[in-house]
Protein backbone atom coordinates (compact mmCIF):
# COMPACT_ATOMS: atom_id res chain seq x y z
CA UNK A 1 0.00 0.00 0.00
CA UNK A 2 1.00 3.70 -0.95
CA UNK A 3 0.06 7.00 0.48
CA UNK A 4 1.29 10.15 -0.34
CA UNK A 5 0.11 12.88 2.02
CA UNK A 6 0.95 16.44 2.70
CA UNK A 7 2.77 17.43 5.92
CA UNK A 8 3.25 21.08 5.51
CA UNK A 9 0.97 21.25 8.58
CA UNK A 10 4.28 20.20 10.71
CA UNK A 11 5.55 17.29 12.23
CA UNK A 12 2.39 16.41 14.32
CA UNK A 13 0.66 15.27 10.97
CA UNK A 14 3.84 13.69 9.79
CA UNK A 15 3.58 11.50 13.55
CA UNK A 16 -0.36 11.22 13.26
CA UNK A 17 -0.63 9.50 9.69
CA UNK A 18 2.69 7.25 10.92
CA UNK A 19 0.19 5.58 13.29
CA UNK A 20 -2.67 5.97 11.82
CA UNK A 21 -1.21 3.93 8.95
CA UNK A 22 0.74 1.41 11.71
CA UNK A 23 -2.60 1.26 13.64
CA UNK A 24 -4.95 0.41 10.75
CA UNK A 25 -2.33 -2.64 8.92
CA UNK A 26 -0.53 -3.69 11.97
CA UNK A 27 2.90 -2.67 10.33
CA UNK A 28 5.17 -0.15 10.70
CA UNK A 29 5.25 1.84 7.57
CA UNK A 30 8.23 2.94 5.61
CA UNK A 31 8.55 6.33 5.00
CA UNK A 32 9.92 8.40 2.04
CA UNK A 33 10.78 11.87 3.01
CA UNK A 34 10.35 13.08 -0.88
CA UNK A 35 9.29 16.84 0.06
CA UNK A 36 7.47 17.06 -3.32
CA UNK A 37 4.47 19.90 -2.14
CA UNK A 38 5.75 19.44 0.95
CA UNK A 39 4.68 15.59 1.09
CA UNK A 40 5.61 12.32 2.15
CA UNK A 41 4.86 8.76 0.73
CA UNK A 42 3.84 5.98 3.33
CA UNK A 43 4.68 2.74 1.88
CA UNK A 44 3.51 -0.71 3.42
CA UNK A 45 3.72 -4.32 2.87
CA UNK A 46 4.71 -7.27 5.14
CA UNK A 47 7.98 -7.83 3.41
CA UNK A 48 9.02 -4.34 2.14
CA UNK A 49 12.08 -3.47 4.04
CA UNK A 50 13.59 0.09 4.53
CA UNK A 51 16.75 -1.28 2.47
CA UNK A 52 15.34 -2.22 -0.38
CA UNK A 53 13.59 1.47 -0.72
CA UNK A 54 16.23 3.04 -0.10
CA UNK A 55 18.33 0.94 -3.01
CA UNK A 56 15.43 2.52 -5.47
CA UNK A 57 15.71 6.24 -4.26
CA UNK A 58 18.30 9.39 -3.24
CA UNK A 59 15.38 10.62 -0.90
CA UNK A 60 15.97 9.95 2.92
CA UNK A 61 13.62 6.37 3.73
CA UNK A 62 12.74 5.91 7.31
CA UNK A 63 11.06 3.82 9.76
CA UNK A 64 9.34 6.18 12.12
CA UNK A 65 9.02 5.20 16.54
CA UNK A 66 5.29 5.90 17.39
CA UNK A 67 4.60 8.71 19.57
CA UNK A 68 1.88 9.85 21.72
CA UNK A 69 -0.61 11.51 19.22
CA UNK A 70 -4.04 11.09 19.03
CA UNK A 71 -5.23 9.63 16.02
CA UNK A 72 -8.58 9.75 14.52
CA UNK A 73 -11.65 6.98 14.86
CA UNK A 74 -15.04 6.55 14.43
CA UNK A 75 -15.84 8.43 17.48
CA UNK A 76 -13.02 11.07 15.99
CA UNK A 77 -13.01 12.08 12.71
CA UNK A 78 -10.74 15.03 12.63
CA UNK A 79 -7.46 14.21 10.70
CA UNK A 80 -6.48 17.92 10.47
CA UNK A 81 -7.25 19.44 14.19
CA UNK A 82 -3.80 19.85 16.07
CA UNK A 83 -3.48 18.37 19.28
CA UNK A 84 -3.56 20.68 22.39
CA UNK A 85 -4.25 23.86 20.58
CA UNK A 86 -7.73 25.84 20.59
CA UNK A 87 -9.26 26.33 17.45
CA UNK A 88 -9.67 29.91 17.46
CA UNK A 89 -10.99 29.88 13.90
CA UNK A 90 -13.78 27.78 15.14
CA UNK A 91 -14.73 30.09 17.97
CA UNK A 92 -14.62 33.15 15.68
CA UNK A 93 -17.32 31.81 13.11
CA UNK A 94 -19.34 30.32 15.83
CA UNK A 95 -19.18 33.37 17.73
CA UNK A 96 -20.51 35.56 14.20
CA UNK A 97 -23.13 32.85 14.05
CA UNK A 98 -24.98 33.27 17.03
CA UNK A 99 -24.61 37.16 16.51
CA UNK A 100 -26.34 37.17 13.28
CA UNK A 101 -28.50 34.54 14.62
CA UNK A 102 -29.89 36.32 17.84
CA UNK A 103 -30.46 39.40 15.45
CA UNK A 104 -32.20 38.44 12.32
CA UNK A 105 -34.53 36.19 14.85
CA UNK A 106 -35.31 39.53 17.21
CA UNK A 107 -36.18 41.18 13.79
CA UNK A 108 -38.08 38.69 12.49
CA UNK A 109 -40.15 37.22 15.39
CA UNK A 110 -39.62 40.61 17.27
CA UNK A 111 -37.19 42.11 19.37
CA UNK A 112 -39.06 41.01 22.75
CA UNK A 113 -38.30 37.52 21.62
CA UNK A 114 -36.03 36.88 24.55
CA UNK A 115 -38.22 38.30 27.29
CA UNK A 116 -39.67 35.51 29.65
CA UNK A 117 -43.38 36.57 27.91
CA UNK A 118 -42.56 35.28 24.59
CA UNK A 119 -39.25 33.10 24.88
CA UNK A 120 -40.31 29.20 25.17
CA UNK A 121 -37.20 27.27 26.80
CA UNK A 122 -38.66 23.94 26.18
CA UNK A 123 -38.57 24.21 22.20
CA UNK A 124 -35.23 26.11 22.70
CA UNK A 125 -33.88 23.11 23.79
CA UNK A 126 -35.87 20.84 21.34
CA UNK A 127 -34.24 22.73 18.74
CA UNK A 128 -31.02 22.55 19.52
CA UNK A 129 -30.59 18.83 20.83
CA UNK A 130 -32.17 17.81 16.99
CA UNK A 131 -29.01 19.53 15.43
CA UNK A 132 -26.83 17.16 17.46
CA UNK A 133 -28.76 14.19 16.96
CA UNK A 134 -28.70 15.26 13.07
CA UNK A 135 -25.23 15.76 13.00
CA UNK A 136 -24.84 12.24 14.63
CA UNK A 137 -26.92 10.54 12.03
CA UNK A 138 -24.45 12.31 8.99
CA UNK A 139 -21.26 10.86 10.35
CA UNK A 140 -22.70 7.60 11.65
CA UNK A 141 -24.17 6.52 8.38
CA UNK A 142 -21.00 7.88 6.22
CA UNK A 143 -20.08 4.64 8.33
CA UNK A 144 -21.64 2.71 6.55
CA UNK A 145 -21.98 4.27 3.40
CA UNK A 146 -19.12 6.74 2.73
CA UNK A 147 -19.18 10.35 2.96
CA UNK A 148 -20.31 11.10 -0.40
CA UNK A 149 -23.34 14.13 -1.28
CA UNK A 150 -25.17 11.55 -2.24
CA UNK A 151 -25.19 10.10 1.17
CA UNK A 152 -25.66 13.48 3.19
CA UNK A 153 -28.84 13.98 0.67
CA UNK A 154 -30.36 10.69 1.77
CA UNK A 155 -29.93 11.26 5.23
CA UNK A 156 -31.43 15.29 5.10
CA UNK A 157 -34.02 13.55 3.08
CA UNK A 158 -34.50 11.07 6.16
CA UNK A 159 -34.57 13.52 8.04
CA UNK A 160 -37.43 15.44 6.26
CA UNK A 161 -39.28 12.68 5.94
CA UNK A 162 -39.45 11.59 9.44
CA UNK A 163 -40.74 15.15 10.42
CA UNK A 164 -43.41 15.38 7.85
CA UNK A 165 -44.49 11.76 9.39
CA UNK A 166 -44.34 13.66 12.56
CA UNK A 167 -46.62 16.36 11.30
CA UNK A 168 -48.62 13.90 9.82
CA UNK A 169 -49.80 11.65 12.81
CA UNK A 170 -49.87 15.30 15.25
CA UNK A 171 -52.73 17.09 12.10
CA UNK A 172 -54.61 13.23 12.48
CA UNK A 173 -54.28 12.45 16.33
CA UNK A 174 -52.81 15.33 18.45
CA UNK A 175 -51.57 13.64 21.57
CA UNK A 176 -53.32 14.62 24.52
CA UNK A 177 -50.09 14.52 26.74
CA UNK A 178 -46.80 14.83 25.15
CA UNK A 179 -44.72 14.02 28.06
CA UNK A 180 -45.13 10.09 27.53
CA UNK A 181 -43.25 10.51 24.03
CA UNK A 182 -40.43 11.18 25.96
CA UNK A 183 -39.80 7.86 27.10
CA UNK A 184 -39.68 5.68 23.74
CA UNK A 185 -37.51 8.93 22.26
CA UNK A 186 -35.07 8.39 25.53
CA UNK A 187 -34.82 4.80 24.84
CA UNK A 188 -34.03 5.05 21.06
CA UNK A 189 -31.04 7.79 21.77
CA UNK A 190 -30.06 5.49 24.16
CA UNK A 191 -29.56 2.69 21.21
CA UNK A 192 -28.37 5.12 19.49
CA UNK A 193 -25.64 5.68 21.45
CA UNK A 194 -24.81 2.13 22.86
CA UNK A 195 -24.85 0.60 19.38
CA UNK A 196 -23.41 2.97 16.96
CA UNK A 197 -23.81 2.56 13.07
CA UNK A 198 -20.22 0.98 12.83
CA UNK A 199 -21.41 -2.34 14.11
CA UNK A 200 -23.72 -2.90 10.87
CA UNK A 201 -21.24 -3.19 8.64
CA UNK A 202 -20.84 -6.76 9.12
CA UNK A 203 -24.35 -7.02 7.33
CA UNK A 204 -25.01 -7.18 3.71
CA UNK A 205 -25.35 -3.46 2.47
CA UNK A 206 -29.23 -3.98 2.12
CA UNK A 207 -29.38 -4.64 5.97
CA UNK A 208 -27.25 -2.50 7.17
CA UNK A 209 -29.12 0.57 4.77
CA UNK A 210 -32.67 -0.94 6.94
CA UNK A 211 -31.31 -1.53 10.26
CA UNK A 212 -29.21 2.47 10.26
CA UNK A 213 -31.99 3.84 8.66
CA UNK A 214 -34.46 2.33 11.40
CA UNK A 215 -31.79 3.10 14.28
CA UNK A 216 -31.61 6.84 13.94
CA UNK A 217 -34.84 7.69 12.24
CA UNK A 218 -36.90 7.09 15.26
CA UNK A 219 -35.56 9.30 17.48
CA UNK A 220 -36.21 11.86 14.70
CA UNK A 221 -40.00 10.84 14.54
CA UNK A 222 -40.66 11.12 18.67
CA UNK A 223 -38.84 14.45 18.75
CA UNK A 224 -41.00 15.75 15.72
CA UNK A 225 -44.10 14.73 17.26
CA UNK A 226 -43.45 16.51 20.31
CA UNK A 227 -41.95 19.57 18.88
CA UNK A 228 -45.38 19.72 16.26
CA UNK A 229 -47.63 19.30 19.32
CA UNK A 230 -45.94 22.12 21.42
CA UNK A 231 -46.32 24.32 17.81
CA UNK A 232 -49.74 23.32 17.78
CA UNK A 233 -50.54 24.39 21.58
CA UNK A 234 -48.15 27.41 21.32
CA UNK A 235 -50.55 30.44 22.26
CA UNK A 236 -47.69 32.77 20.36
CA UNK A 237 -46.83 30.90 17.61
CA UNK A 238 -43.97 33.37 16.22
CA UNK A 239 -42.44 33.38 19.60
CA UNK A 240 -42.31 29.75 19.78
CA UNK A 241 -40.92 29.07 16.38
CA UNK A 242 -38.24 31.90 16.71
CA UNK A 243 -37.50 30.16 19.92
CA UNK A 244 -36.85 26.91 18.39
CA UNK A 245 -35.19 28.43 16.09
CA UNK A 246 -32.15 29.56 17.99
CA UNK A 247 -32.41 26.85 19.70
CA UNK A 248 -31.60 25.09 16.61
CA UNK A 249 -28.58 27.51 15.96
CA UNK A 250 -27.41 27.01 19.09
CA UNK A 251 -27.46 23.62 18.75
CA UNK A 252 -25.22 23.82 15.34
CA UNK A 253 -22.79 25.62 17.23
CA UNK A 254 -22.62 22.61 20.11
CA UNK A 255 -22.02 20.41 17.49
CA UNK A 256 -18.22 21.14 17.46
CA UNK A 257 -17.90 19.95 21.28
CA UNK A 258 -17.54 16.58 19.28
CA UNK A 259 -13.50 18.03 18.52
CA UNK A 260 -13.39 17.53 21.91
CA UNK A 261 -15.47 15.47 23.27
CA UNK A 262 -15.67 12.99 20.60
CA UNK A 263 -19.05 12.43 18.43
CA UNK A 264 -20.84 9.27 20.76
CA UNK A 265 -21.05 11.70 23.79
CA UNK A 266 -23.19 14.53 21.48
CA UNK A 267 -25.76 11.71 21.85
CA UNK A 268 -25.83 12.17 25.36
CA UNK A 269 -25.55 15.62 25.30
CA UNK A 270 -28.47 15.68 23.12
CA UNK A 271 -30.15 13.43 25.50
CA UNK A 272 -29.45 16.14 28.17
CA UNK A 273 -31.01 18.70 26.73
CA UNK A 274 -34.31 16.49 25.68
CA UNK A 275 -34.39 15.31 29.50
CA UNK A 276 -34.27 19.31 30.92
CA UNK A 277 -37.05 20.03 28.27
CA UNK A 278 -38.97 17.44 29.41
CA UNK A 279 -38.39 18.66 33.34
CA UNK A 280 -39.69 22.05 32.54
CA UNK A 281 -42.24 20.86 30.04
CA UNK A 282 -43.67 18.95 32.78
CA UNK A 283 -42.89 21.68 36.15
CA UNK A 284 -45.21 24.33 33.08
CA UNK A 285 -47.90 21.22 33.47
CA UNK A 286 -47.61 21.36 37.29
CA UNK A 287 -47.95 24.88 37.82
CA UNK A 288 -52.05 25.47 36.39
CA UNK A 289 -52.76 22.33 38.31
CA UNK A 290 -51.51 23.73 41.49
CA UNK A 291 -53.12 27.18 40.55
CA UNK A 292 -56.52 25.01 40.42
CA UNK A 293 -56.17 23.19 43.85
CA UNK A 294 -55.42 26.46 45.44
CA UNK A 295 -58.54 28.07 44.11
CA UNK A 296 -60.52 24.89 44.99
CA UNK A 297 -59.23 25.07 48.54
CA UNK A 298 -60.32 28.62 49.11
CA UNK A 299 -64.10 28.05 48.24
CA UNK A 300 -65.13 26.92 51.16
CA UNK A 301 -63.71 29.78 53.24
CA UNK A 302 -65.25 32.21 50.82
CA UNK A 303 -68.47 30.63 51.56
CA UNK A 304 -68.02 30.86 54.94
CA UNK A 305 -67.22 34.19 54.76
């Protein structure tokens, strides 16, 4: 096996791809220092020796030690982010995002938006824990599939699909409580995040396309019925879709923790926020029931009076 990659980034890449490459075959590769666009060739094969590459070229031939470098996986994609640095190019977008985000929202759904009359935290957080879980489903099933357009089509078309289902069964039978969806939309993130997409490729690619598709559509489906019911009861309609909305931005934004963090645990985080909606989606439910006890209680000592 060949592979000629650039290492202009510095050394760090030079180390990274070394055992990547020694990781992934089980041998160690032998390098040709070639500088050509500032590259190097990896070359591996369980006899190649150093000496006999080195007979076939002037350029320097190697066998690099592995180091401690972090190298990527399933669980962390990112070939090009430099260990123990902070990505302040990152920050900088993100940070222009939510700017431009927060604004055009105030001027479209109104500048008291944010004000605890209008703002609805529980499709805040809706909104921005389906980013993650969306951003989850595009790596996971370039698992399985590659990471082609035409994958990242499918899956946004999953994705769309799922939510008009959603819409779909809310217009024909509205739930009466919404707080019960929670549970089977719990359990699925929770497969979700035990199982993983990468354990299906040991299935024939017609399986694997059913059982990945099935695996992170339905959380999809519970979230979008609960998120169409809560549109559907929202007294301020504008205010709750702006809401969600950010929430959604927001959301985009958290979806970078994963260069940290690594992507299984923005399932959980995800999870997180779904659990705190639920909390104050069902404290909101509380509060006009307490409301009516108290006003029950004091009828008789109105009568009396």
């Amino acid at each position: 096996m060949s592979v000629s990659f650039s290492v202009f980034a510095s050394d760090w890449m030079l180390h990274r791809l070394n055992n990547t490459i020694l990781k992934a075959t089980g041998l160690p590769p032998v390098v040709v220092l070639h500088g050509y666009n500032y590259g190097v060739t990896f070359l591996v094969g369980r006899e190649l020796m150093p000496q006999t590459v080195q007979s076939t070229t002037d350029f320097p031939v190697h066998v690099l030690p592995e180091v401690d470098i972090r190298i990527p996986t399933d669980d962390w994609p990112f070939l090009y982010l430099r260990p123990n640095t902070v990505p302040y190019a990152y920050l900088t977008v993100l940070t222009l995002i939510l700017v431009t985000a927060l604004v055009a929202v105030r001027q479209t759904f109104g500048a008291d938006l944010l004000t605890s009359r209008r703002f609805d935290p529980v499709l805040f957080l809706m909104g921005a824990a389906f980013l993650l879980l969306e951003t989850r489903m595009v790596t996971e099933l370039g698992l399985l599939f590659g990471s082609t357009w035409v994958v990242n089509a499918s899956v946004f078309a999953g994705v769309l699909v799922m939510v008009l289902l959603a819409n779909g069964y809310v217009i024909r039978r509205t739930p009466s409580r919404i707080q019960p969806w929670y549970v089977p939309l719990v359990i699925s993130l929770l497969a979700v995040w035990w199982l993983g997409a990468g354990m299906l490729n040991q299935f024939s690619l017609l399986t694997r396309g059913i059982l990945g598709g099935l695996l992170f559509a339905l959380p999809v489906f519970f979230a979008g019925v609960i998120v169409s019911t809560l549109l559907k009861r929202a007294q301020d309609v504008p205010g709750a879709l702006g809401s969600n909305i950010l929430g959604s931005v927001v959301g985009g934004c958290l979806e970078y923790l994963s260069m940290y963090a690594g992507l299984r645990k923005m399932t959980l985080l995800a999870m997180a926020l779904y659990l705190t909606a639920y909390l104050i989606l069902a404290r909101q439910a509380a509060q006009p029931e307490a409301a009516e006890e108290a006003a029950e209680a004091a009828l008789p000592r109105e009568a009396d009076a």
